[in-house]
Protein backbone atom coordinates (compact mmCIF):
# COMPACT_ATOMS: atom_id res chain seq x y z
CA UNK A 1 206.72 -170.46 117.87
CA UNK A 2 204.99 -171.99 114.21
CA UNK A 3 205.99 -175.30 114.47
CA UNK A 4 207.71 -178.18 116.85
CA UNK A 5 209.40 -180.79 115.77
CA UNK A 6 209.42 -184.35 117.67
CA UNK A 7 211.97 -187.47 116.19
CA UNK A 8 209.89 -190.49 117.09
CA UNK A 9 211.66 -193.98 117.57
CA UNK A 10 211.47 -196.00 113.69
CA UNK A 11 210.30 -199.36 115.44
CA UNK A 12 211.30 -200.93 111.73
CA UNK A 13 214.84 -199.75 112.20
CA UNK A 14 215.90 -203.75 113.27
CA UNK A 15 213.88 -205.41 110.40
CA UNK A 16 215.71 -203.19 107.65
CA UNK A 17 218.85 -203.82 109.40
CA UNK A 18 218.48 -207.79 109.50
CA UNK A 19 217.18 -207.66 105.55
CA UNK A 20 220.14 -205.27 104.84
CA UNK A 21 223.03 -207.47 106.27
CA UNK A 22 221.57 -210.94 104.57
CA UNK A 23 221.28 -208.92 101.00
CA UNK A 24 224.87 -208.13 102.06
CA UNK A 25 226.11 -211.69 102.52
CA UNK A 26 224.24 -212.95 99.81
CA UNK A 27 225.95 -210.40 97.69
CA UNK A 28 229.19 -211.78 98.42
CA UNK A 29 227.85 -215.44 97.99
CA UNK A 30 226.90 -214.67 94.37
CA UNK A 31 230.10 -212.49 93.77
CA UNK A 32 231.85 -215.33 94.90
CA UNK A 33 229.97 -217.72 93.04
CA UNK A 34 230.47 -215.53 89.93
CA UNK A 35 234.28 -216.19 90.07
CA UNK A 36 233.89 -219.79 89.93
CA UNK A 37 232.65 -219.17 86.40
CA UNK A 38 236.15 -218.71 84.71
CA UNK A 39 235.53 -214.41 84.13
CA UNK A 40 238.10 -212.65 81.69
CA UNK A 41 240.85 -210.93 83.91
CA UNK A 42 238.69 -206.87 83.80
CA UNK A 43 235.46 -209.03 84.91
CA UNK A 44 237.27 -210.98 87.89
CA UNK A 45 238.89 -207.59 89.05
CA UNK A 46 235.26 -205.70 88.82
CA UNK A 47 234.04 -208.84 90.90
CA UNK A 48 236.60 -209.14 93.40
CA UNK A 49 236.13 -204.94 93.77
CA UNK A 50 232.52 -205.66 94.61
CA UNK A 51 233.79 -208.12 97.09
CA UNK A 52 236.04 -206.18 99.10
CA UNK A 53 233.76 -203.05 99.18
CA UNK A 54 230.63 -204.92 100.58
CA UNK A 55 233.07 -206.82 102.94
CA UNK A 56 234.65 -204.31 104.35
CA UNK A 57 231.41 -202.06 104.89
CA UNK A 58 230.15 -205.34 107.34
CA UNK A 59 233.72 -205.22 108.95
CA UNK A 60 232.96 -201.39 109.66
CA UNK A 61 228.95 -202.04 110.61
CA UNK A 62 230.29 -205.17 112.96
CA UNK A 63 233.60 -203.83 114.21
CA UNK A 64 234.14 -199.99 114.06
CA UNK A 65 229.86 -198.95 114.20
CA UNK A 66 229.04 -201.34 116.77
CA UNK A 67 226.01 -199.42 118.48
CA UNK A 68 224.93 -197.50 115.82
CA UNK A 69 221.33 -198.20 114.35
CA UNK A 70 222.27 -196.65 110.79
CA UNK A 71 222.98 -198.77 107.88
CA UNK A 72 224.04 -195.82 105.31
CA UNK A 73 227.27 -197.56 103.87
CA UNK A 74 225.47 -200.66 103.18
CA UNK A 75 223.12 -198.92 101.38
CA UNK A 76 225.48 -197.00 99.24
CA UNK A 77 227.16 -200.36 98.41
CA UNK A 78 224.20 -201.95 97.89
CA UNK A 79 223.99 -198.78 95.01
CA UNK A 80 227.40 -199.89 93.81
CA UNK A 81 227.01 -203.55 93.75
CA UNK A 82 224.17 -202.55 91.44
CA UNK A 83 226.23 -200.71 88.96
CA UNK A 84 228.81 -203.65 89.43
CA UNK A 85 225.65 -205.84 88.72
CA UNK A 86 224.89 -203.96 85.62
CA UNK A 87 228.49 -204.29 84.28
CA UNK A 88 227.75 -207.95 84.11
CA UNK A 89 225.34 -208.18 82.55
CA UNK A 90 222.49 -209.00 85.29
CA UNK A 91 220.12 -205.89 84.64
CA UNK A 92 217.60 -206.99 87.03
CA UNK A 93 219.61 -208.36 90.13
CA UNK A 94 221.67 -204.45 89.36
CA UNK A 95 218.27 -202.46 89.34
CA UNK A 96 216.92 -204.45 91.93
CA UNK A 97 220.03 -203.60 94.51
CA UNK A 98 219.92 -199.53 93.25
CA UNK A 99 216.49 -199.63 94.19
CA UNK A 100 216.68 -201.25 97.49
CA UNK A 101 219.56 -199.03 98.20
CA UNK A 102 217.76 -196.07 97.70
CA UNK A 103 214.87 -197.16 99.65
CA UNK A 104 217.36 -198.65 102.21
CA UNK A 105 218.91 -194.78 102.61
CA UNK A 106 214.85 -193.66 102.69
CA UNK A 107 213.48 -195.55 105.10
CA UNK A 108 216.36 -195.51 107.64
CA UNK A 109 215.83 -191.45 108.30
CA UNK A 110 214.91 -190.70 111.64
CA UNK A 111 211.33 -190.84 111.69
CA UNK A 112 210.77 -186.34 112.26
CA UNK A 113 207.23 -185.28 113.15
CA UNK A 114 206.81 -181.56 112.43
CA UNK A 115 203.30 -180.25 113.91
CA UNK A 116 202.53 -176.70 112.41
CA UNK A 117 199.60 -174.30 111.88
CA UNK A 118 198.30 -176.27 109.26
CA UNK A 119 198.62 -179.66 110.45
CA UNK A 120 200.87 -182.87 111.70
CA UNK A 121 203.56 -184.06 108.87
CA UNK A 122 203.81 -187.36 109.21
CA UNK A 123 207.06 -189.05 107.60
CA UNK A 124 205.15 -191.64 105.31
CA UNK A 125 205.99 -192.80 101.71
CA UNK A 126 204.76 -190.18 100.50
CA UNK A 127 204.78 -187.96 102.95
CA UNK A 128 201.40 -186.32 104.16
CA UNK A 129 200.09 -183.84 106.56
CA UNK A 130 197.53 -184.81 108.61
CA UNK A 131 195.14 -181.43 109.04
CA UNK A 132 194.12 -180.36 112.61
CA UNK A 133 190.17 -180.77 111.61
CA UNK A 134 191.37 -185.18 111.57
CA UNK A 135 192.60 -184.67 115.03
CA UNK A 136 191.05 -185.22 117.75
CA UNK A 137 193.56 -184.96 120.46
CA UNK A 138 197.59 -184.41 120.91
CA UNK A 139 199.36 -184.65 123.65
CA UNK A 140 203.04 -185.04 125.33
CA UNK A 141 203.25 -186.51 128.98
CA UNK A 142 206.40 -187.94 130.46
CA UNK A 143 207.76 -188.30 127.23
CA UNK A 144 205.01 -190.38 125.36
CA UNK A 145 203.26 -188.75 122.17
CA UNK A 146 200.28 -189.56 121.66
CA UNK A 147 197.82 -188.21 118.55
CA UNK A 148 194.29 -189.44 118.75
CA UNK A 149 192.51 -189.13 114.84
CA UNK A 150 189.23 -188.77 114.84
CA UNK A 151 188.65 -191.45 112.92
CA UNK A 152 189.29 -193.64 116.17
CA UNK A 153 193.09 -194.42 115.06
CA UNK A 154 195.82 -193.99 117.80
CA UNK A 155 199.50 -192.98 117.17
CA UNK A 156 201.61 -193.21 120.27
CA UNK A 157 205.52 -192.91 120.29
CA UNK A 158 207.96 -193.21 123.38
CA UNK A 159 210.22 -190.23 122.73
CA UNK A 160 213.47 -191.24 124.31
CA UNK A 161 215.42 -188.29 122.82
CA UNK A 162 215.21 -185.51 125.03
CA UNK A 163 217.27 -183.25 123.19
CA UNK A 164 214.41 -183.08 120.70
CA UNK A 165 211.06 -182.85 122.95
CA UNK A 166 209.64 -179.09 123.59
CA UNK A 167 208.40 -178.37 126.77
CA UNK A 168 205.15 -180.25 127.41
CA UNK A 169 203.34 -177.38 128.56
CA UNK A 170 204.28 -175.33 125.71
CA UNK A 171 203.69 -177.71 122.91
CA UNK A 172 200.64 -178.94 124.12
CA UNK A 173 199.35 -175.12 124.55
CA UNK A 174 200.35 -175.17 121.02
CA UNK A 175 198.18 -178.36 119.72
CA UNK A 176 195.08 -176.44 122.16
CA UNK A 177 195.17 -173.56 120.06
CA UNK A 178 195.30 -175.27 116.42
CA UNK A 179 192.89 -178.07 117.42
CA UNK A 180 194.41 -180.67 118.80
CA UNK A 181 193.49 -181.22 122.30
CA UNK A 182 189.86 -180.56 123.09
CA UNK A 183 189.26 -180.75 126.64
């Protein structure tokens, strides 16, 4: 086989969520407050729009999600309260929610580590391979990855997902041969 592929846990997963829902409610706060302002009838209606779509994407993260840890349709309104942002007027508050959205979508992908002949890539902003000749040692035990760099920096992950762990003999065989584990 060329390559294995490991999803690590995104230990960030719970911060983004937390920032994600109070963007959410404070969209509605300033939608809200935005109606106190008297708009012309095609304003109000763009307003109360923005309203109901960010509400009822926390109805379905609270109520129909429940145990999920993705966030996708808040980010995708926080796109569209943007645009609705932008209609209005408020340029910066509407790039400033496109942006976060699209970050939002970014860094809630499952964090994939793909080790291949050439190296480790890592899921970073950018992302970036980390070449065999930087490693020092890789290796999977009992479900905990661990990737010593030479440069005396330690990445460990506990891989909960079966479903996506090769066999440990295998893949560590595999790091052996490329560099990885010198024993």
């Amino acid at each position: 086989m060329n390559s294995y592929s490991i999803v690590v846990p995104n230990k960030k997963a719970g911060s983004y969520r937390l920032i994600s829902l109070i963007i959410a409610f404070m969209n509605i706060g300033m939608f809200l407050f935005a109606l106190l302002g008297n708009p012309t009838s095609l304003v109000k209606w763009v307003i109360i729009t923005g309203i109901v779509v960010v509400a009822s994407v926390l109805a379905h993260y609270f109520f129909i999600q429940k145990n999920s840890s993705t966030t996708v349709y808040i980010n995708f309104s926080f796109i569209f309260c943007g645009f609705i942002w932008f209609m209005l007027g408020l340029y910066f508050s509407g790039a400033g929610m496109i942006l976060f959205g699209v970050f939002g979508i970014y860094a809630n992908k499952p964090l994939r580590l793909v080790f291949k002949e050439d190296g480790i890539w890592y899921p970073s902003f950018p992302a970036k391979i980390i070449p065999w000749e930087n490693i020092e040692q890789v290796m999977l035990k009992d479900n905990v990855l661990t990737i010593d760099l030479i440069n005396n920096n330690l990445l460990q992950f506990s891989v909960t997902n079966n479903e996506t762990l090769p066999p440990e003999k295998e893949f560590n065989e595999f790091c052996r041969r490329y560099g990885g584990l010198k024993v």
